[in-house]
N, C-alpha and C. Protein backbone atom coordinates (compact mmCIF):
# COMPACT_ATOMS: atom_id res chain seq x y z
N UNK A 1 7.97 6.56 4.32
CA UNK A 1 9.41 6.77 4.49
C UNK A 1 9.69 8.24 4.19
N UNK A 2 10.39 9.00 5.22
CA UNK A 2 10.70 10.21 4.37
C UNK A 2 12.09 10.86 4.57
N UNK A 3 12.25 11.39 4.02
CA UNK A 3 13.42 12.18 3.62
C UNK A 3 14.46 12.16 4.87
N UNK A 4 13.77 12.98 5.77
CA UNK A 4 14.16 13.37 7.31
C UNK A 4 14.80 12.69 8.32
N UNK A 5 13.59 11.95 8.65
CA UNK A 5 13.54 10.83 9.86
C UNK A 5 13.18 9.36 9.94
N UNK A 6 13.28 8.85 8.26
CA UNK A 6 12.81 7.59 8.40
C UNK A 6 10.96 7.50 8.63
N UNK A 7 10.67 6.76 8.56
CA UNK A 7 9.49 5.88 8.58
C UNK A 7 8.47 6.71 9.73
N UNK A 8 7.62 7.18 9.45
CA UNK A 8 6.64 7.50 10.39
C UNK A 8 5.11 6.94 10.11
N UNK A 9 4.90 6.83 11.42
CA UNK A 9 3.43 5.95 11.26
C UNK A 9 2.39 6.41 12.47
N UNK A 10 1.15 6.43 12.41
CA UNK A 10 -0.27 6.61 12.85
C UNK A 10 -1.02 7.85 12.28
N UNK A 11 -1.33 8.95 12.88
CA UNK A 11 -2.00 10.01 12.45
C UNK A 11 -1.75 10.55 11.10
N UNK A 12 -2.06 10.76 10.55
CA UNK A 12 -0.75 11.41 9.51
C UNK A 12 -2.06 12.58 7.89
N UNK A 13 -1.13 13.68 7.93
CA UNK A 13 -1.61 14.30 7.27
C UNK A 13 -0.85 14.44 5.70
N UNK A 14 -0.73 14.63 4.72
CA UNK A 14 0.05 14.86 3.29
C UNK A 14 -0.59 15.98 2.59
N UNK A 15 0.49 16.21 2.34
CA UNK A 15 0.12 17.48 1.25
C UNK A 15 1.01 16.94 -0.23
N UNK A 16 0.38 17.37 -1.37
CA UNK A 16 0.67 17.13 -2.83
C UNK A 16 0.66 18.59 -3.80
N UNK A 17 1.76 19.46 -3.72
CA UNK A 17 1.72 20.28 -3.96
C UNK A 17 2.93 20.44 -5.78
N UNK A 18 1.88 20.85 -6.14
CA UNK A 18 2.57 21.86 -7.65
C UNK A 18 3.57 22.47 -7.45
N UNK A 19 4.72 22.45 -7.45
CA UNK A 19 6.17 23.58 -7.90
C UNK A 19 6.18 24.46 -8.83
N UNK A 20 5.37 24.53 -9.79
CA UNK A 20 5.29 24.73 -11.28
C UNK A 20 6.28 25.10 -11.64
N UNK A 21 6.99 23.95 -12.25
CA UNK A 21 7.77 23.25 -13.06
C UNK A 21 7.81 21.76 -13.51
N UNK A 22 6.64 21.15 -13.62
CA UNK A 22 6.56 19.95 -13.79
C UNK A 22 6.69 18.82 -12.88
N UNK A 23 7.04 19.40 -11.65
CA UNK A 23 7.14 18.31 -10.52
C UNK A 23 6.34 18.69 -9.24
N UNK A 24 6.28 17.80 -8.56
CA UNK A 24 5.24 17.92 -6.97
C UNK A 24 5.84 17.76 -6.15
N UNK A 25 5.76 18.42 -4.89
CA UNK A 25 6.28 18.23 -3.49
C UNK A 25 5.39 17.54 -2.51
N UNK A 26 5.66 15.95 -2.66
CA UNK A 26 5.12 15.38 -1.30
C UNK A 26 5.65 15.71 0.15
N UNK A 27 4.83 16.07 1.10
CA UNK A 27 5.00 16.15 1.84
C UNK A 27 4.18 15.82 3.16
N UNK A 28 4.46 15.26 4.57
CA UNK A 28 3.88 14.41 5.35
C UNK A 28 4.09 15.15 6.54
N UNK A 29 2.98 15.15 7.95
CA UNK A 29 3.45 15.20 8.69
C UNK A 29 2.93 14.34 9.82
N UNK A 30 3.21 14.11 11.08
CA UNK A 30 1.87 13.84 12.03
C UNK A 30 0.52 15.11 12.50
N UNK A 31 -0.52 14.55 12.16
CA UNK A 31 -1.92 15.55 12.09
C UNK A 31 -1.49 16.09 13.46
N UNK A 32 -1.80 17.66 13.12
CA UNK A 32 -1.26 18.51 14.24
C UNK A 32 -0.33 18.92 14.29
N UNK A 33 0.65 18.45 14.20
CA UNK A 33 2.55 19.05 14.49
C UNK A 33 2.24 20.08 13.64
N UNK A 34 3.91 20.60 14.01
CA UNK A 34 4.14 21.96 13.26
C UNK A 34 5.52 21.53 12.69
N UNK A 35 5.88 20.05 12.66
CA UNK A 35 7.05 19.71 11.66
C UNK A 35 6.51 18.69 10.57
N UNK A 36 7.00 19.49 9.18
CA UNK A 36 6.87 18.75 8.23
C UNK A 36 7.86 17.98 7.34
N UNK A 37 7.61 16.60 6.33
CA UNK A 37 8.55 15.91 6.27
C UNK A 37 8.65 15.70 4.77
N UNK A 38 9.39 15.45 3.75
CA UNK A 38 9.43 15.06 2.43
C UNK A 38 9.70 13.76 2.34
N UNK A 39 8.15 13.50 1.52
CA UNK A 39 7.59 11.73 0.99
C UNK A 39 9.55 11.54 0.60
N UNK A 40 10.01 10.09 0.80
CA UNK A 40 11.27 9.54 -0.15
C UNK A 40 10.87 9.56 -1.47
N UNK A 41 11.58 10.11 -2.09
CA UNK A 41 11.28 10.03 -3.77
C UNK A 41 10.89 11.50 -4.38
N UNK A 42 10.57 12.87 -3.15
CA UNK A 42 9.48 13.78 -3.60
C UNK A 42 10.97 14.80 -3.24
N UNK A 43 10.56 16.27 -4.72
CA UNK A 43 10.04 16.12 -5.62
C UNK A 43 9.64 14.84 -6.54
N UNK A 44 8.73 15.03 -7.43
CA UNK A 44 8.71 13.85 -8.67
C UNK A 44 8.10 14.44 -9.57
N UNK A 45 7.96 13.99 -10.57
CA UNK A 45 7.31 14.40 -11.99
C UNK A 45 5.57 14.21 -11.70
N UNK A 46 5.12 14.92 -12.48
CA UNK A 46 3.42 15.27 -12.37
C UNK A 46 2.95 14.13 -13.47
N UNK A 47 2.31 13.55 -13.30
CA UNK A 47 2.04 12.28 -14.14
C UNK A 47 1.03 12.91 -15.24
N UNK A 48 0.51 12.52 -16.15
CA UNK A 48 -0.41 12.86 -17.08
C UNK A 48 -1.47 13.09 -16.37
N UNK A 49 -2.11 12.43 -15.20
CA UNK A 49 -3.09 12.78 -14.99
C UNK A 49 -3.59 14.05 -14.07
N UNK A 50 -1.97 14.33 -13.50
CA UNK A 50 -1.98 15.68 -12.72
C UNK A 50 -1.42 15.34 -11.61
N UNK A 51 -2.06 16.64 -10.51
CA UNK A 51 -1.25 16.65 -9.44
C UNK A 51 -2.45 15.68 -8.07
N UNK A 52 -3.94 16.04 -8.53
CA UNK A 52 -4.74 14.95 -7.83
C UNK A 52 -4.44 13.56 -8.10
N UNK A 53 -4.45 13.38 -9.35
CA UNK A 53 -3.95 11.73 -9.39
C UNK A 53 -2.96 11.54 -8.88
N UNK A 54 -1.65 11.92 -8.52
CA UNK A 54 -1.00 12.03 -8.01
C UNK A 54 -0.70 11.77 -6.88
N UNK A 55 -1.51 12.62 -5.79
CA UNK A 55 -1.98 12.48 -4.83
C UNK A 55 -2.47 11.33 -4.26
N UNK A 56 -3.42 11.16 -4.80
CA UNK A 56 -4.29 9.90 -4.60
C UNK A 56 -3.19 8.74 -4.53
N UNK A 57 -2.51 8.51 -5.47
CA UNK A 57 -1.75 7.28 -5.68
C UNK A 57 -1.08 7.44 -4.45
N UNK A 58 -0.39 8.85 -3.82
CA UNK A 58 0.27 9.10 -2.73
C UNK A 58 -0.26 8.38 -1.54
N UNK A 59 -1.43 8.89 -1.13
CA UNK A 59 -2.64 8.48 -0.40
C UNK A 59 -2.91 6.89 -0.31
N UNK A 60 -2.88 6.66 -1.77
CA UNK A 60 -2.98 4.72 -1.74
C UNK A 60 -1.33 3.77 -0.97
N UNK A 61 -0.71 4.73 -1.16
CA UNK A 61 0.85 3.97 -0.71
C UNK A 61 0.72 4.30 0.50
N UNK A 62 1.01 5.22 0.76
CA UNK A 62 0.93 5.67 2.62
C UNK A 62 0.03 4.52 3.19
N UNK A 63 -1.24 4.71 3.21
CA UNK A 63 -2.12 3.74 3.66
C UNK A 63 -1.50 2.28 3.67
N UNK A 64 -1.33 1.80 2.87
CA UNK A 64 -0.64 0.86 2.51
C UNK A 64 0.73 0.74 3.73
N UNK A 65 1.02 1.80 3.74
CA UNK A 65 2.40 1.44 4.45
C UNK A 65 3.62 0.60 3.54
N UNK A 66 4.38 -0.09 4.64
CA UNK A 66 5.60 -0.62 4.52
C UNK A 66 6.53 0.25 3.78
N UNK A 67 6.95 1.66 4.35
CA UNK A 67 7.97 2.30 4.26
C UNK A 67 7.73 3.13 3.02
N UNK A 68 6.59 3.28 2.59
CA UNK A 68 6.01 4.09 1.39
C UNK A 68 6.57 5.09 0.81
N UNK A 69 7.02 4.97 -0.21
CA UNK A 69 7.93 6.30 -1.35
C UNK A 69 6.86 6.89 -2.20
N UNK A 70 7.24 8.05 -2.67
CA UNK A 70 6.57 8.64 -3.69
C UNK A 70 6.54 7.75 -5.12
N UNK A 71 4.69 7.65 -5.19
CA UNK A 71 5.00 7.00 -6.50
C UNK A 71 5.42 7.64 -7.25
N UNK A 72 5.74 7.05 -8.43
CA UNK A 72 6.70 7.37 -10.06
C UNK A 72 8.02 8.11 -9.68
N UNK A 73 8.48 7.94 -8.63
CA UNK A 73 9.60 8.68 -8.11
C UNK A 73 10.70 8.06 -8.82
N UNK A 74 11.89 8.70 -9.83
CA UNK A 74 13.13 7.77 -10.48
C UNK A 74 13.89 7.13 -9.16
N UNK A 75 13.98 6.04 -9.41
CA UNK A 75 15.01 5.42 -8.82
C UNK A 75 16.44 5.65 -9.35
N UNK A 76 17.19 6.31 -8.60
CA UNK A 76 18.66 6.31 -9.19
C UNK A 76 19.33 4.98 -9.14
N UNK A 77 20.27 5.08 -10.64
CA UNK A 77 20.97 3.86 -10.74
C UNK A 77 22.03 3.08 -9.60
C-alpha cells in the first residue's frame, strides 16, 4: 500500500533508507520505473535492531502482500 497511489503489485523494487534522525524512509517502486512511492506508514522509527532488520521485516510484508504497511509504523488514534 503506499502513500501515492494505493496498492501496487508484481515487479517491485524497495529501498529502506536512514534519515538520520531515528527514522527510515520506505520506499517502493515498480523494477525499472523512474517513479517512486512511500511504503503506508513510512517514515517510521528504526527498531533496535536497525535499519536491515527493518528492511527485511519490510521485505517479509510486501511479499506477503494484502495491502502491506510499514512495519512498526504508529497507527494514529
Amino acid at each position: 500500500m503506499t502513500v501515492q497511489v494505493g496498492v501496487i503489485t508484481g515487479d517491485l523494487t524497495v529501498t529502506t533508507t536512514d534519515q538520520g534522525d531515528g527514522t527510515a524512509r520506505v520506499s517502493i517502486q515498480y523494477t525499472g520505473a523512474d517513479e517512486w512511492y512511500d511504503l503506508e506508514g513510512s517514515p517510521v522509527p528504526i527498531p533496535s535492531g536497525g535499519v536491515r532488520f527493518l528492511h527485511r521485516a519490510v521485505l517479509q510484508a510486501v511479499r506477503e502482500g494484502g495491502a502491506a504497511e510499514t512495519p512498526g509504523a504508529r497507527t494514529p488514534p
